[in-house]
C-alpha atoms as a PDB file:
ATOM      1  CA  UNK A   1       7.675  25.640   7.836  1.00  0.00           C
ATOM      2  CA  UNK A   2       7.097  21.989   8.806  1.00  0.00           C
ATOM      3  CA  UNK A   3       7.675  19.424   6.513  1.00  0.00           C
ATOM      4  CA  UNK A   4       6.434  15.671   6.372  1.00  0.00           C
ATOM      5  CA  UNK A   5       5.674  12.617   4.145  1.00  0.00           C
ATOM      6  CA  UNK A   6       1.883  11.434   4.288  1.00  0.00           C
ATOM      7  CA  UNK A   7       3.007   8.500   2.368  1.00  0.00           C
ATOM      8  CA  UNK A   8       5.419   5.900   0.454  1.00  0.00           C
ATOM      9  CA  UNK A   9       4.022   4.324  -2.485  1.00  0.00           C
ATOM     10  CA  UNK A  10       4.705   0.327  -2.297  1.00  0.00           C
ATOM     11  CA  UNK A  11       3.750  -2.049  -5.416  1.00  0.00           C
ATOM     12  CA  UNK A  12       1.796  -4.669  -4.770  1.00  0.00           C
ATOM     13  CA  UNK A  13       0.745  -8.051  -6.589  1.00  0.00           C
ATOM     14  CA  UNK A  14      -2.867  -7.354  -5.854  1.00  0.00           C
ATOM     15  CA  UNK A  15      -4.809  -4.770  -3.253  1.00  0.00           C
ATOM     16  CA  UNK A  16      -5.918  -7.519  -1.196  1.00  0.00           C
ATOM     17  CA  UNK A  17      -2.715  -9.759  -1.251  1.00  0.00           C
ATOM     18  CA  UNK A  18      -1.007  -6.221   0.124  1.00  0.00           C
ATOM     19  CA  UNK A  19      -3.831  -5.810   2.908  1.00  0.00           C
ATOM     20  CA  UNK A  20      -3.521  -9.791   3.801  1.00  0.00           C
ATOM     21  CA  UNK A  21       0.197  -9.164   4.215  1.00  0.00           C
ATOM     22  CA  UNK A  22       0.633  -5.792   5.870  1.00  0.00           C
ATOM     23  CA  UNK A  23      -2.747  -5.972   7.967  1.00  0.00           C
ATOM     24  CA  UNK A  24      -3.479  -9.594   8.295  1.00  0.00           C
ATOM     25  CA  UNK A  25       0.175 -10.892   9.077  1.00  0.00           C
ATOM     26  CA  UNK A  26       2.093  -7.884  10.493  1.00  0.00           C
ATOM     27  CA  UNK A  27      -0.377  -6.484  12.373  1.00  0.00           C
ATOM     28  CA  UNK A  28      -0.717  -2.774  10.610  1.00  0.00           C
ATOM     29  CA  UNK A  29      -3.891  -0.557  10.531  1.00  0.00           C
ATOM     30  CA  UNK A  30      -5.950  -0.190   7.525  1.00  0.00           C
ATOM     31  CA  UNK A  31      -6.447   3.070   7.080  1.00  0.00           C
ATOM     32  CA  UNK A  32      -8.448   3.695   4.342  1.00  0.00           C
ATOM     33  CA  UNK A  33      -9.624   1.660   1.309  1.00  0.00           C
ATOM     34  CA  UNK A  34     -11.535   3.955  -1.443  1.00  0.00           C
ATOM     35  CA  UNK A  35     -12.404   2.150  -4.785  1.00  0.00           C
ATOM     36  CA  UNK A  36     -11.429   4.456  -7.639  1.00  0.00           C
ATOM     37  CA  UNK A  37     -11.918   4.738 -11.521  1.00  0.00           C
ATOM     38  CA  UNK A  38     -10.401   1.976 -13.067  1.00  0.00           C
ATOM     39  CA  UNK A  39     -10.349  -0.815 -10.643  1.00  0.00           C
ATOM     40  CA  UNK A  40      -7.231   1.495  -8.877  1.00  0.00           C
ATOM     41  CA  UNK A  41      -7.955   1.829  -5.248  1.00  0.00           C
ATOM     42  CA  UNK A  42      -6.516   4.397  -2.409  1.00  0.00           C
ATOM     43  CA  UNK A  43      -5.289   1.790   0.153  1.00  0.00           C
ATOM     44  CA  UNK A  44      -3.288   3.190   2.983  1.00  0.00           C
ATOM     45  CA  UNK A  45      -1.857   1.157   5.650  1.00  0.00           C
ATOM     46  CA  UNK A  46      -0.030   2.247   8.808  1.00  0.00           C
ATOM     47  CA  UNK A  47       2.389   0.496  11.550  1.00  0.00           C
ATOM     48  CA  UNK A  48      -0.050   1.883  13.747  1.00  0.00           C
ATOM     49  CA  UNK A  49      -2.749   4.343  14.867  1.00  0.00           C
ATOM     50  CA  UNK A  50      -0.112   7.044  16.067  1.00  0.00           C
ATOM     51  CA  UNK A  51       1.917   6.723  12.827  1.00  0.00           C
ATOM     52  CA  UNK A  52       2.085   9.822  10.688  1.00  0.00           C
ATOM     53  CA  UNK A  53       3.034   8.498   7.512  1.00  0.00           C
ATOM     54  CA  UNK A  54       1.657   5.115   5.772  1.00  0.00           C
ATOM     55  CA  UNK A  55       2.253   3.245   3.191  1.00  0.00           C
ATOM     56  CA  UNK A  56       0.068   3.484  -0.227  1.00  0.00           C
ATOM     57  CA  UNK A  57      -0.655  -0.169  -1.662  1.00  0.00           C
ATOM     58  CA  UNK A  58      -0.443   0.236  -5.469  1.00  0.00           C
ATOM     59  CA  UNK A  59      -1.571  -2.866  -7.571  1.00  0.00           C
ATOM     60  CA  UNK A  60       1.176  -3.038 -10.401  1.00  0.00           C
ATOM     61  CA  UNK A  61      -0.218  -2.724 -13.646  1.00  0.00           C
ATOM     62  CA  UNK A  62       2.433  -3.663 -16.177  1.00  0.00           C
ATOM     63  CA  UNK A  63       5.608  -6.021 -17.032  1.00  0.00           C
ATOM     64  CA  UNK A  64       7.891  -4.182 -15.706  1.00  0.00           C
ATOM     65  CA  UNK A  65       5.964  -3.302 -12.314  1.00  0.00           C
ATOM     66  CA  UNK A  66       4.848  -7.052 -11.534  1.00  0.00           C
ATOM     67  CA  UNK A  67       8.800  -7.974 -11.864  1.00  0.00           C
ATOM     68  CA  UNK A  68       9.835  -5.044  -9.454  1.00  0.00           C
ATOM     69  CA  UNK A  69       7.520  -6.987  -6.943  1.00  0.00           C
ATOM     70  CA  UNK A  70       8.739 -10.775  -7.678  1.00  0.00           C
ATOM     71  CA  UNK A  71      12.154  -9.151  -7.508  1.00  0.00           C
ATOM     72  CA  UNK A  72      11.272  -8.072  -4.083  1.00  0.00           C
ATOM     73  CA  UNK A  73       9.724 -11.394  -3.104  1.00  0.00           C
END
Protein backbone atom coordinates (compact mmCIF):
# COMPACT_ATOMS: atom_id res chain seq x y z
CA UNK A 1 0.00 0.00 0.00
CA UNK A 2 1.12 3.54 -0.91
CA UNK A 3 1.22 6.05 1.50
CA UNK A 4 1.28 10.00 1.21
CA UNK A 5 0.47 13.36 2.92
CA UNK A 6 -2.17 15.57 0.93
CA UNK A 7 -1.33 18.24 3.33
CA UNK A 8 0.45 20.22 6.35
CA UNK A 9 -1.68 22.44 8.25
CA UNK A 10 0.18 26.02 8.68
CA UNK A 11 -1.44 28.89 11.01
CA UNK A 12 -1.90 31.88 9.61
CA UNK A 13 -2.64 35.59 10.84
CA UNK A 14 -5.41 35.90 8.32
CA UNK A 15 -6.46 33.73 4.95
CA UNK A 16 -5.49 36.44 2.78
CA UNK A 17 -2.25 37.65 4.59
CA UNK A 18 -1.25 33.64 4.07
CA UNK A 19 -2.26 33.77 0.22
CA UNK A 20 -0.35 37.37 -0.15
CA UNK A 21 2.68 35.66 1.35
CA UNK A 22 2.84 32.15 -0.05
CA UNK A 23 1.21 33.07 -3.56
CA UNK A 24 1.88 36.70 -4.00
CA UNK A 25 5.62 36.79 -2.73
CA UNK A 26 6.98 33.22 -3.15
CA UNK A 27 5.50 32.40 -6.10
CA UNK A 28 3.21 29.16 -4.98
CA UNK A 29 -0.07 27.98 -6.66
CA UNK A 30 -3.36 28.55 -5.15
CA UNK A 31 -4.97 25.64 -5.22
CA UNK A 32 -8.16 25.92 -3.93
CA UNK A 33 -10.02 28.52 -1.80
CA UNK A 34 -13.64 27.18 -0.55
CA UNK A 35 -15.48 29.51 1.98
CA UNK A 36 -16.82 27.34 4.79
CA UNK A 37 -19.25 27.63 7.86
CA UNK A 38 -17.96 29.98 10.12
CA UNK A 39 -15.86 32.36 8.23
CA UNK A 40 -13.15 29.07 8.17
CA UNK A 41 -12.01 28.57 4.66
CA UNK A 42 -10.20 25.41 2.81
CA UNK A 43 -7.13 27.26 1.39
CA UNK A 44 -4.51 25.05 -0.10
CA UNK A 45 -1.40 26.28 -1.54
CA UNK A 46 1.34 24.38 -3.38
CA UNK A 47 5.21 25.05 -4.40
CA UNK A 48 3.91 24.20 -7.61
CA UNK A 49 1.54 22.53 -10.09
CA UNK A 50 3.46 19.07 -9.94
CA UNK A 51 3.58 19.13 -6.10
CA UNK A 52 1.70 16.36 -4.36
CA UNK A 53 1.28 17.68 -1.08
CA UNK A 54 0.31 21.49 -0.08
CA UNK A 55 0.07 23.37 2.54
CA UNK A 56 -3.49 24.14 4.35
CA UNK A 57 -3.69 27.98 5.43
CA UNK A 58 -5.55 27.93 8.78
CA UNK A 59 -6.58 31.44 10.19
CA UNK A 60 -5.73 31.11 14.03
CA UNK A 61 -8.58 31.56 16.09
CA UNK A 62 -7.42 31.95 19.67
CA UNK A 63 -4.56 33.37 22.16
CA UNK A 64 -2.61 30.82 22.08
CA UNK A 65 -2.73 30.17 18.13
CA UNK A 66 -2.11 33.98 17.11
CA UNK A 67 1.21 33.75 19.47
CA UNK A 68 2.37 30.40 17.75
CA UNK A 69 2.34 32.65 14.53
CA UNK A 70 4.11 35.98 16.01
CA UNK A 71 6.47 33.43 17.51
CA UNK A 72 7.15 32.29 14.06
CA UNK A 73 7.39 35.80 12.62
Amino acid sequence: MSRSVLAVLLLVPDYEAGIAFYVGKLGFTLVEDTPLDAGKRWVLVSPDDRAQTHLLLAKATDDAQQAAVAARC
